[in-house]
Protein backbone atom coordinates (compact mmCIF):
# COMPACT_ATOMS: atom_id res chain seq x y z
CA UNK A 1 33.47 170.74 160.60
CA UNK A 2 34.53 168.24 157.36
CA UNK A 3 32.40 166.53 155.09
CA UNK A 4 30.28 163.43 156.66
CA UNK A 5 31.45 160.37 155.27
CA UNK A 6 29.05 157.73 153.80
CA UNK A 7 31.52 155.05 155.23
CA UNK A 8 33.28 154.75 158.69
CA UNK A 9 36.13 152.79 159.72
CA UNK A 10 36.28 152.24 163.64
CA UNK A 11 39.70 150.49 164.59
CA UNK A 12 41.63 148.50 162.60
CA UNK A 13 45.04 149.12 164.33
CA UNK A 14 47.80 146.85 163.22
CA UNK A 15 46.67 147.14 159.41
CA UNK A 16 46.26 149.54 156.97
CA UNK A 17 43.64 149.98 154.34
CA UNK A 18 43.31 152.68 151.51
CA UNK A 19 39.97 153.99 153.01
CA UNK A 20 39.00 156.54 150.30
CA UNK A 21 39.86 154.24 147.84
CA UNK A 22 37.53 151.45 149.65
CA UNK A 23 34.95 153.91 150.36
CA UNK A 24 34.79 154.55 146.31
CA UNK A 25 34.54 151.06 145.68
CA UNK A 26 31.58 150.28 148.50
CA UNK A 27 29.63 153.29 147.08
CA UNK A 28 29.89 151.68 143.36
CA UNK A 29 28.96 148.26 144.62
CA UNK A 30 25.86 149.93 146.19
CA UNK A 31 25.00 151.87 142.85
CA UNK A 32 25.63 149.02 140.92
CA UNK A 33 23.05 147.33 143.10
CA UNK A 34 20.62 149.82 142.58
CA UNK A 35 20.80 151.45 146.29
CA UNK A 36 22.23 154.74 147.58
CA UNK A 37 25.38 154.09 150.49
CA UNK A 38 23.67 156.45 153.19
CA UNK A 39 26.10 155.30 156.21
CA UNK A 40 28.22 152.67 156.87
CA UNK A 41 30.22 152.03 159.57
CA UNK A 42 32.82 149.21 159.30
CA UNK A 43 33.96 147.90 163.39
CA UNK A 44 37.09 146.56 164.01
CA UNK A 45 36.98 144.45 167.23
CA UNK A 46 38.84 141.73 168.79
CA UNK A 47 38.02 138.02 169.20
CA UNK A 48 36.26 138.26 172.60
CA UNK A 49 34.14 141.23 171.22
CA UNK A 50 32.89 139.47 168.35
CA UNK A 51 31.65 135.94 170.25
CA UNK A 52 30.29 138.80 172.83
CA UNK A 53 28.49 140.56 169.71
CA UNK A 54 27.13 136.93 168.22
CA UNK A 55 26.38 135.57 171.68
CA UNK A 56 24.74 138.52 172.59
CA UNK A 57 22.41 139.32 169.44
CA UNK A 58 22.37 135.99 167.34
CA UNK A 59 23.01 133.86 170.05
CA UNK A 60 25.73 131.68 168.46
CA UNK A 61 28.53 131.13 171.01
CA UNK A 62 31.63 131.65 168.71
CA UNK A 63 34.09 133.77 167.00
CA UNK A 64 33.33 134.52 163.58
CA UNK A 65 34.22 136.82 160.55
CA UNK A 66 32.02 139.39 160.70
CA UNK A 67 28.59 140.69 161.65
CA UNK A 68 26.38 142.80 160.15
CA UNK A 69 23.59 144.77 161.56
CA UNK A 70 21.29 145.94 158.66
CA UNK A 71 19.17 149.20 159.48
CA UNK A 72 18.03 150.21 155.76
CA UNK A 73 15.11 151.35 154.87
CA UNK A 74 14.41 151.57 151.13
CA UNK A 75 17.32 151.72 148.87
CA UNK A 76 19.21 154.19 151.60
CA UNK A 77 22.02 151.33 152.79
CA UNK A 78 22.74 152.30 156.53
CA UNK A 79 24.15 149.58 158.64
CA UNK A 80 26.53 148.88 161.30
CA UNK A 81 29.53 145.71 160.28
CA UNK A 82 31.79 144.69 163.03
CA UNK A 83 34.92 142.77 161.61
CA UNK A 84 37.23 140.61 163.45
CA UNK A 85 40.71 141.10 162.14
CA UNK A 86 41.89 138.67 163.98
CA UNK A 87 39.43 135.72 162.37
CA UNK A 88 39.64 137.16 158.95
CA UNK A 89 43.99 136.62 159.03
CA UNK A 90 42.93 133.12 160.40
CA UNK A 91 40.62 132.18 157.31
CA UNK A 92 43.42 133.88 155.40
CA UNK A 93 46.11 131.58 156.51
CA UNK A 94 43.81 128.71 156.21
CA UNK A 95 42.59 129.30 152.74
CA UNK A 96 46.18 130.68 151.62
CA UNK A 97 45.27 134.15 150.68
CA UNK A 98 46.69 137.10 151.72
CA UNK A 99 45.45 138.68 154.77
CA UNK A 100 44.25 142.20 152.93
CA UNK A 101 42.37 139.80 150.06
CA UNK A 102 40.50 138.40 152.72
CA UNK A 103 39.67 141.62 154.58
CA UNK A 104 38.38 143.09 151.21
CA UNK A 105 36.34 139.87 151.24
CA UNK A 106 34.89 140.48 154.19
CA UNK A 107 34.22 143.68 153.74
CA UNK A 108 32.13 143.67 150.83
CA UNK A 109 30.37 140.72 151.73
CA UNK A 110 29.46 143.14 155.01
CA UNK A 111 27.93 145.44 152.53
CA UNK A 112 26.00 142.64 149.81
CA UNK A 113 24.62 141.63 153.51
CA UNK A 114 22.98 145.39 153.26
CA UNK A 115 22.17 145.52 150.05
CA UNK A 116 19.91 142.28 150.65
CA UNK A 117 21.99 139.16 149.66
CA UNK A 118 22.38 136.34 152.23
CA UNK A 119 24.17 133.44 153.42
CA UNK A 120 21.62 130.69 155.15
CA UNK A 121 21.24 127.60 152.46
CA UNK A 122 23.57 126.33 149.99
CA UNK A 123 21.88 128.43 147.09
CA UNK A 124 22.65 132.22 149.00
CA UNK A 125 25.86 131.05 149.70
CA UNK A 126 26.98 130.10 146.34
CA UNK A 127 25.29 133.72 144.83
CA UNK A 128 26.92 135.67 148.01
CA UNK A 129 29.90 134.00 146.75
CA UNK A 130 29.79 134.51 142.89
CA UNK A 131 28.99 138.32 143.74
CA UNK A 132 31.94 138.38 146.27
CA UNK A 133 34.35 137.36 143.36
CA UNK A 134 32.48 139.91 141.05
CA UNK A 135 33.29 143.11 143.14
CA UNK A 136 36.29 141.91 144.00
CA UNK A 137 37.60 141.71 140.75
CA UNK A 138 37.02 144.98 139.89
């Protein structure tokens, strides 16, 4: 039986990431935070899972980015993030970014949601954002 992995990566056919790579970079963001990345697990799901997921539990009736489901307790980070690929090449095309610049966008603002940062006013957004362009650069 292999090693347990702090972070999972369900799906995702049609791209490719460099997952160990990622995975380093996740668990740094969550040290650098002052938490410990316990589990992870990253969703890849299509356009009519994700408005089923944000109908379903938030109770908005639309696609979106992504959705994270925070189950931490402490500074152990252990959540579930469901990511629409589909959305994210969308917002990449729209905002003329590559589509994998984008996805790593997405994906560690999936885990700043877990480590406690949010997105709901104007102030949140703007931190969520400046830490974004922190851990993305590097």
């Amino acid at each position: 039986m292999g090693k347990s992995r702090s972070v999972e990566f369900i799906g995702g056919d049609g791209f490719s990431l460099d997952y160990q790579t990622l995975e380093a970079r996740l668990k740094a963001l969550a040290q650098n935070e002052g938490r410990i990345l316990k589990k992870v697990q990253y969703n890849f799901v299509s356009r009519e899972m994700i408005v089923k997921i944000n109908t379903a539990h938030l109770q908005h009736t639309y696609e979106t980015d992504i959705i994270t489901f925070d189950f931490t307790t402490g500074k152990r980070i252990v959540g579930e993030v469901y990511v629409c690929a589909e959305v994210v090449k969308d917002n990449s095309a729209a905002l003329n970014l590559t589509f994998e610049s984008e996805l790593m966008r997405v994906i560690i603002h999936g885990l700043l949601h877990l480590v406690g940062y949010g997105d709901s006013n104007p102030q949140e957004v703007k931190l969520m954002r400046r830490k974004e362009d922190e851990y993305l650069n590097r």
